[in-house]
Protein backbone atom coordinates (compact mmCIF):
# COMPACT_ATOMS: atom_id res chain seq x y z
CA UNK A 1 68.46 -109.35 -62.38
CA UNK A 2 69.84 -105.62 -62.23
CA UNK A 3 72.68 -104.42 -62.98
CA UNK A 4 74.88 -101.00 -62.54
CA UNK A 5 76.90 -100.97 -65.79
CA UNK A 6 74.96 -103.00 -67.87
CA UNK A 7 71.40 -103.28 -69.40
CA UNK A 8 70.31 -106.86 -70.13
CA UNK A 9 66.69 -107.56 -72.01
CA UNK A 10 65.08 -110.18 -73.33
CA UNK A 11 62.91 -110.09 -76.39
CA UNK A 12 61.07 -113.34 -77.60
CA UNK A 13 64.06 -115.51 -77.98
CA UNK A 14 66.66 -112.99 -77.88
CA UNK A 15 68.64 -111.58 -75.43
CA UNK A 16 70.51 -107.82 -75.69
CA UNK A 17 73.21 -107.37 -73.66
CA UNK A 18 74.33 -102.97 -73.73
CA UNK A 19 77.75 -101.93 -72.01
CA UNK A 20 76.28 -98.77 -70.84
CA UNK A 21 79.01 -96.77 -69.38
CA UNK A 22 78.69 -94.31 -72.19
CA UNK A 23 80.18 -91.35 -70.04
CA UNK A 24 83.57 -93.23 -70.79
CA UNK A 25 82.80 -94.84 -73.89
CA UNK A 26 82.02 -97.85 -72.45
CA UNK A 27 85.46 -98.96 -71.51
CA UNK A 28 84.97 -101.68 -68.49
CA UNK A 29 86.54 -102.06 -65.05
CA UNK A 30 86.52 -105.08 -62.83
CA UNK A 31 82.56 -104.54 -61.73
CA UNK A 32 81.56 -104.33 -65.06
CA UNK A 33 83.79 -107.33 -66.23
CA UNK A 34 81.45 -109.22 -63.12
CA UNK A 35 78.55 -108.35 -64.62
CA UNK A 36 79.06 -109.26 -68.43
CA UNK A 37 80.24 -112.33 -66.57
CA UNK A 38 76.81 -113.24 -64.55
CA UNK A 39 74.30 -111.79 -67.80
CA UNK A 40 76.47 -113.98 -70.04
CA UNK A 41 75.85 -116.95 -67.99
CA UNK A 42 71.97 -116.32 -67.64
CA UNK A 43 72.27 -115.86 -71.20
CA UNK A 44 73.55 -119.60 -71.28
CA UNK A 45 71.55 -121.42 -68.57
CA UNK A 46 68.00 -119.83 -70.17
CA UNK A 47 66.70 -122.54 -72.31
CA UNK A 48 64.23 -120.28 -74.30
CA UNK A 49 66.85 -117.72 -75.48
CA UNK A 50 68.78 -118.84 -78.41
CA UNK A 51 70.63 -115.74 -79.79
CA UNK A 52 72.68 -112.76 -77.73
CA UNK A 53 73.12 -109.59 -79.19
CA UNK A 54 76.30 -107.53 -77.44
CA UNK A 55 76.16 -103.93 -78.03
CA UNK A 56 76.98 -100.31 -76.53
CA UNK A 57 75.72 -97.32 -75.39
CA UNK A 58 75.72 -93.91 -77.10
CA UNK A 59 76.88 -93.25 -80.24
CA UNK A 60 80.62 -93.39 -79.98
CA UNK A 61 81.50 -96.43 -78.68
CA UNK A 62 80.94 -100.23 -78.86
CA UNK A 63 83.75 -100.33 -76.31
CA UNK A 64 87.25 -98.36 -76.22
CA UNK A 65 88.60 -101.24 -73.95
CA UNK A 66 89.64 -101.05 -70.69
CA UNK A 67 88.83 -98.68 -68.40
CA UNK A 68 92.84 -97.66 -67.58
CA UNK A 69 92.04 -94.29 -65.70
CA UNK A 70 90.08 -96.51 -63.19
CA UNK A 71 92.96 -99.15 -63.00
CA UNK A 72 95.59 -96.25 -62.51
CA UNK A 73 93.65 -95.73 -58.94
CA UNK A 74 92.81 -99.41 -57.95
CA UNK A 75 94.64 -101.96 -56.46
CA UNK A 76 94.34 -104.40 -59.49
CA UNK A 77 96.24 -102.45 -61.99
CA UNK A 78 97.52 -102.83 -64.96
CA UNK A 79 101.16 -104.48 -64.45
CA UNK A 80 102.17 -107.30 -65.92
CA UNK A 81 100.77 -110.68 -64.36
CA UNK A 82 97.84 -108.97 -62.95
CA UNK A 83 94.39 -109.39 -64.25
CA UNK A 84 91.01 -108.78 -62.74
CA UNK A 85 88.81 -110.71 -65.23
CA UNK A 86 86.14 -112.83 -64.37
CA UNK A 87 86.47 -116.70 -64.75
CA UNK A 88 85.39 -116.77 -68.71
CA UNK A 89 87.95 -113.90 -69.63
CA UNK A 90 87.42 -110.54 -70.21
CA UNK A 91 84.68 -109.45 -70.60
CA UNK A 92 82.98 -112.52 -69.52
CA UNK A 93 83.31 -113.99 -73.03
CA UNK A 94 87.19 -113.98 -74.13
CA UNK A 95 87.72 -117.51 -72.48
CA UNK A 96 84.25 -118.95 -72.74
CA UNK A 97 84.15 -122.00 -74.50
CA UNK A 98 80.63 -122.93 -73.38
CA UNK A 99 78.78 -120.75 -75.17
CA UNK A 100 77.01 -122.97 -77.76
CA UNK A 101 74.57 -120.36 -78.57
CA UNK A 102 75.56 -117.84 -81.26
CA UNK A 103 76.31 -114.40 -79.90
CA UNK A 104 76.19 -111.11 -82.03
CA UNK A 105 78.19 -107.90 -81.61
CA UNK A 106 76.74 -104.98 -82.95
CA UNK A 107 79.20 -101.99 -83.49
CA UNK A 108 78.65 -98.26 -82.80
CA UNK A 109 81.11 -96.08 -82.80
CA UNK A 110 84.97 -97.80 -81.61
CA UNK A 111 85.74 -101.08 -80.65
CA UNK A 112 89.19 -101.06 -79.09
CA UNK A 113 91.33 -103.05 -77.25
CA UNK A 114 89.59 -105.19 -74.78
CA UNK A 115 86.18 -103.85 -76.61
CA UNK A 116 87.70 -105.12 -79.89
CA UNK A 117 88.30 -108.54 -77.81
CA UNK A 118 84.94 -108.58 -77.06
CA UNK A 119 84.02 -108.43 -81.12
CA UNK A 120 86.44 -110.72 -82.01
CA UNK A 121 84.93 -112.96 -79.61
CA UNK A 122 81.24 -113.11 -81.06
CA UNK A 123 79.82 -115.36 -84.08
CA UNK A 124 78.80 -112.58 -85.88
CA UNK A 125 79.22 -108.36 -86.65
CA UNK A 126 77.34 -105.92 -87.53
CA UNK A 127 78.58 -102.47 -87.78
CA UNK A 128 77.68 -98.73 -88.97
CA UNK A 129 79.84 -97.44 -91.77
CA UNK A 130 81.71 -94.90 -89.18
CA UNK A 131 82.70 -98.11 -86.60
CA UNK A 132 86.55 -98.23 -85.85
CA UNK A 133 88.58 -101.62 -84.77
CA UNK A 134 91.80 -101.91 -83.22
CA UNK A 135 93.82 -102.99 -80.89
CA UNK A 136 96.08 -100.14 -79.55
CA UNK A 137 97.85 -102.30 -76.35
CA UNK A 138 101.24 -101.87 -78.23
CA UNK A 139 101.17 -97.86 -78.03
CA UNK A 140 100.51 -98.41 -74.03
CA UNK A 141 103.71 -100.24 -73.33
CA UNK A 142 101.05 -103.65 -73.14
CA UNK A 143 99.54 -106.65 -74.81
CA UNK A 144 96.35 -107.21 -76.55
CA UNK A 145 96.41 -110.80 -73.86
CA UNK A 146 92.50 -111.09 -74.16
CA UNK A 147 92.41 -113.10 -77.50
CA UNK A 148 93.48 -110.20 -79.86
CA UNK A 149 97.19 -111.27 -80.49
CA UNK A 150 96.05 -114.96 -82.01
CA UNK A 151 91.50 -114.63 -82.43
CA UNK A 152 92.99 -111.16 -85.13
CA UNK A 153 95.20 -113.55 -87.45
CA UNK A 154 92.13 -115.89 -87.68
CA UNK A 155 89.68 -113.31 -88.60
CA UNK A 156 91.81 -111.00 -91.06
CA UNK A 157 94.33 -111.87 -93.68
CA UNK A 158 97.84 -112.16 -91.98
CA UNK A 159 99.66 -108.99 -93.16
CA UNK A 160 96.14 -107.11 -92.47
CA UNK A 161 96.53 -108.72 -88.73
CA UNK A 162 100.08 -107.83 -88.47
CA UNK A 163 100.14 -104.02 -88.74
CA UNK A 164 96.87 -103.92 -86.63
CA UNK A 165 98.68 -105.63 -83.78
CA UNK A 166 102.33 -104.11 -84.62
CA UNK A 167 101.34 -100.78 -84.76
CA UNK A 168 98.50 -100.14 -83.09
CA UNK A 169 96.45 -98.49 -85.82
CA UNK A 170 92.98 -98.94 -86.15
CA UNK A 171 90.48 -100.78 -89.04
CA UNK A 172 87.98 -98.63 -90.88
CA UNK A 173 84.61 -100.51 -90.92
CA UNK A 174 85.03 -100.56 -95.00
CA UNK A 175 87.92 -102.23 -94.90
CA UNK A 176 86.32 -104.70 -91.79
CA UNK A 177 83.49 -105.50 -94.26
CA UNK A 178 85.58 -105.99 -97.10
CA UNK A 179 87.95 -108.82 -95.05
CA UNK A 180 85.06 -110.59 -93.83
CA UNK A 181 84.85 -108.95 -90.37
CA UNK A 182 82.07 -107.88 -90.67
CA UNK A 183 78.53 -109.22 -91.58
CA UNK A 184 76.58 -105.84 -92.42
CA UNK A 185 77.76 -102.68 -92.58
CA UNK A 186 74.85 -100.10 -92.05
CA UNK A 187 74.44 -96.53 -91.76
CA UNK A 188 75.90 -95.03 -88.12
CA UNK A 189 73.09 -96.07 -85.40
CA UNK A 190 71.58 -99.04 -87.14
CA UNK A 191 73.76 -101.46 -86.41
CA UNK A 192 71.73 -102.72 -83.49
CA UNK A 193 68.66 -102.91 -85.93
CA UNK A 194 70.92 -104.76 -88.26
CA UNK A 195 72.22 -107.34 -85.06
CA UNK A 196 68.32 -107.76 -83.88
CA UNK A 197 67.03 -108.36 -87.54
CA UNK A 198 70.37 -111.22 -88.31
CA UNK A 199 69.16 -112.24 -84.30
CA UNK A 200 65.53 -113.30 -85.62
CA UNK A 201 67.08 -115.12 -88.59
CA UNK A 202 69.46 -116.99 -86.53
CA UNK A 203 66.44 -117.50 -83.51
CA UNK A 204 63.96 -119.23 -86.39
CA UNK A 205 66.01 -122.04 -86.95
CA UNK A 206 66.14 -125.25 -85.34
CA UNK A 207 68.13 -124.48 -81.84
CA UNK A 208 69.39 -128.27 -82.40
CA UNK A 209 71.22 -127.56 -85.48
CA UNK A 210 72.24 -124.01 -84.78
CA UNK A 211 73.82 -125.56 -82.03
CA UNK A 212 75.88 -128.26 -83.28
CA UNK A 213 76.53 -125.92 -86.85
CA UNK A 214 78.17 -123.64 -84.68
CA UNK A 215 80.26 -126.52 -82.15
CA UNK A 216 81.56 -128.38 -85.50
CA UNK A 217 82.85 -124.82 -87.01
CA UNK A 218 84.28 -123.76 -83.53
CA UNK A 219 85.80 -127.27 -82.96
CA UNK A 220 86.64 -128.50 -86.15
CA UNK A 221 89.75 -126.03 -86.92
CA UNK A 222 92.23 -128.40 -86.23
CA UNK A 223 90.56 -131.50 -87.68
CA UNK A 224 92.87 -133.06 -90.77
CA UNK A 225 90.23 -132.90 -93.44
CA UNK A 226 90.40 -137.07 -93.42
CA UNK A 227 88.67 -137.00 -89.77
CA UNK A 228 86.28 -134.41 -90.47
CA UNK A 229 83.32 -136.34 -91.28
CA UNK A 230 84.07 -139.27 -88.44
CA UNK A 231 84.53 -136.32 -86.14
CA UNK A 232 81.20 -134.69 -87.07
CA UNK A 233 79.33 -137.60 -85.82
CA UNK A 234 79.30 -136.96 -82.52
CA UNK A 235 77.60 -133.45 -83.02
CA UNK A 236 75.33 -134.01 -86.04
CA UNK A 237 73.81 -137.54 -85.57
CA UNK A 238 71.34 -136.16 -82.62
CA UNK A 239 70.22 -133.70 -84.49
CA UNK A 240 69.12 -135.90 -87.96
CA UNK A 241 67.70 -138.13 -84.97
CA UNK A 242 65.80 -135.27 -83.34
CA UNK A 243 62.34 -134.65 -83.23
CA UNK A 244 62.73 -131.35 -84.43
CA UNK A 245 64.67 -133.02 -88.04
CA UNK A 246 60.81 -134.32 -88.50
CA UNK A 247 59.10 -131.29 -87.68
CA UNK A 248 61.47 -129.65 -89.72
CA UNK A 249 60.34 -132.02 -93.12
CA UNK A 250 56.83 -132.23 -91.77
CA UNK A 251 56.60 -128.16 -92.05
CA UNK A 252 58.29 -128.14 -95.57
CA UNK A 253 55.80 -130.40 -96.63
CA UNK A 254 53.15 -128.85 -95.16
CA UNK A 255 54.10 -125.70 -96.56
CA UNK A 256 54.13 -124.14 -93.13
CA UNK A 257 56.19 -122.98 -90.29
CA UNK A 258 58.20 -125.15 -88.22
CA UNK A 259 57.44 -125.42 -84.62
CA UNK A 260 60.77 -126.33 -82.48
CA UNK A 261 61.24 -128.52 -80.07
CA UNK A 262 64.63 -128.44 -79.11
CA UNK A 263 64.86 -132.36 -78.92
């Protein structure tokens, strides 16, 4: 499929998704929002592709958000009560909750706002050492409503979250590294290398227990620590019972590569 505002490619089992509206640092509108939307869900329905990498164009942004110049002159706006996301939030991932693949955001340049969303959003980071993070909404008179205002507290220490959120201000990638933000910080313009190399990791594992790893940590949140293991059941059972738990012990012994099976 082709797209205006986005580039989507497949490599072996990995799929790179680029926000390339570079002329305006990325920052999305309603058609792009459609299309993150659509390659997200071929992302999903696409059996053979196990990891997504999310990244931007150019050199100076991952995202600045959205694209308020354009929503100045359209009917959608940018009033309260109005939104022109796509069904799974913005951006197409914000409120997905069936992505049971991992997904990757690697950081050029700023992530802000809704771009910082987007980040906050993904499994993992990886960033170069000049990336910015923050979620400016509050200087605009608005609302960081696209997962910022509750994903942030999750992801940073509270009083770290607070002043991002109450002020505006933005997150050196130092500091992003240093709270656990971030994955791997890498010099400015590798940190798509660094997302594609963490990618191939992630992509040689069993997709079975990559899977369900990633369900159980998304799900499990809430669980009172005396359900935990009954709860687990459900997701980690199939995979010990999978053929690809055998192939796993038969390579080991073997002393060679796995071959999945995903079953």
């Amino acid at each position: 499929m082709s797209y205006q505002f986005i580039v989507a490619s497949r490599s072996s089992q990995v799929t790179t998704i680029t926000l390339n509206r570079p002329e305006v640092m990325n920052a999305i509108h309603p058609p792009m929002h459609a299309e993150l939307q659509q390659a997200l869900d071929a992302f999903a329905a696409d059996a053979e592709q196990r990891v997504c990498v999310l990244t931007g164009a150019g050199e100076r942004a991952f995202c600045a958000g959205s694209d308020l110049k354009f929503a100045a002159t359209s009917e959608s706006g940018v009033g309260a009560g109005k939104r022109a996301y796509p069904r799974s939030g913005y951006g197409g991932i914000a409120e997905r909750f069936d992505l049971a693949k991992p997904i990757i955001a690697a950081v050029n340049g700023v992530a802000l706002g809704g771009g910082f969303e987007i980040v906050l959003a993904c499994d993992l980071v990886t960033a170069g050492k000049g990336a910015r993070f923050g979620l400016p909404e509050v200087r605009r008179g608005l609302a960081a409503r696209g997962g910022g205002v509750f994903r942030l507290p999750r992801r940073l220490p509270h009083a770290v979250a607070m002043e991002l959120l109450v002020t505006g201000a933005p997150l050196d990638a130092a500091r992003a590294e240093h709270f656990g933000l971030v994955n791997r910080l890498v010099d400015d313009g590798q940190a798509l290398t660094a997302a594609l190399e963490l990618a191939a990791q992630v992509a040689a594992n069993a997709p079975m227990s990559v899977r369900a790893s990633k369900a159980v940590a998304m799900e499990s949140a809430d669980w009172p620590l005396t359900e935990g293991f009954q709860r687990q059941r459900a997701y980690l059972e199939p995979v010990f019972a999978s053929q690809d738990a055998a192939e796993g012990v038969a390579a080991f012994r073997a002393r060679r590569d796995p071959v999945w099976q995903d079953r």
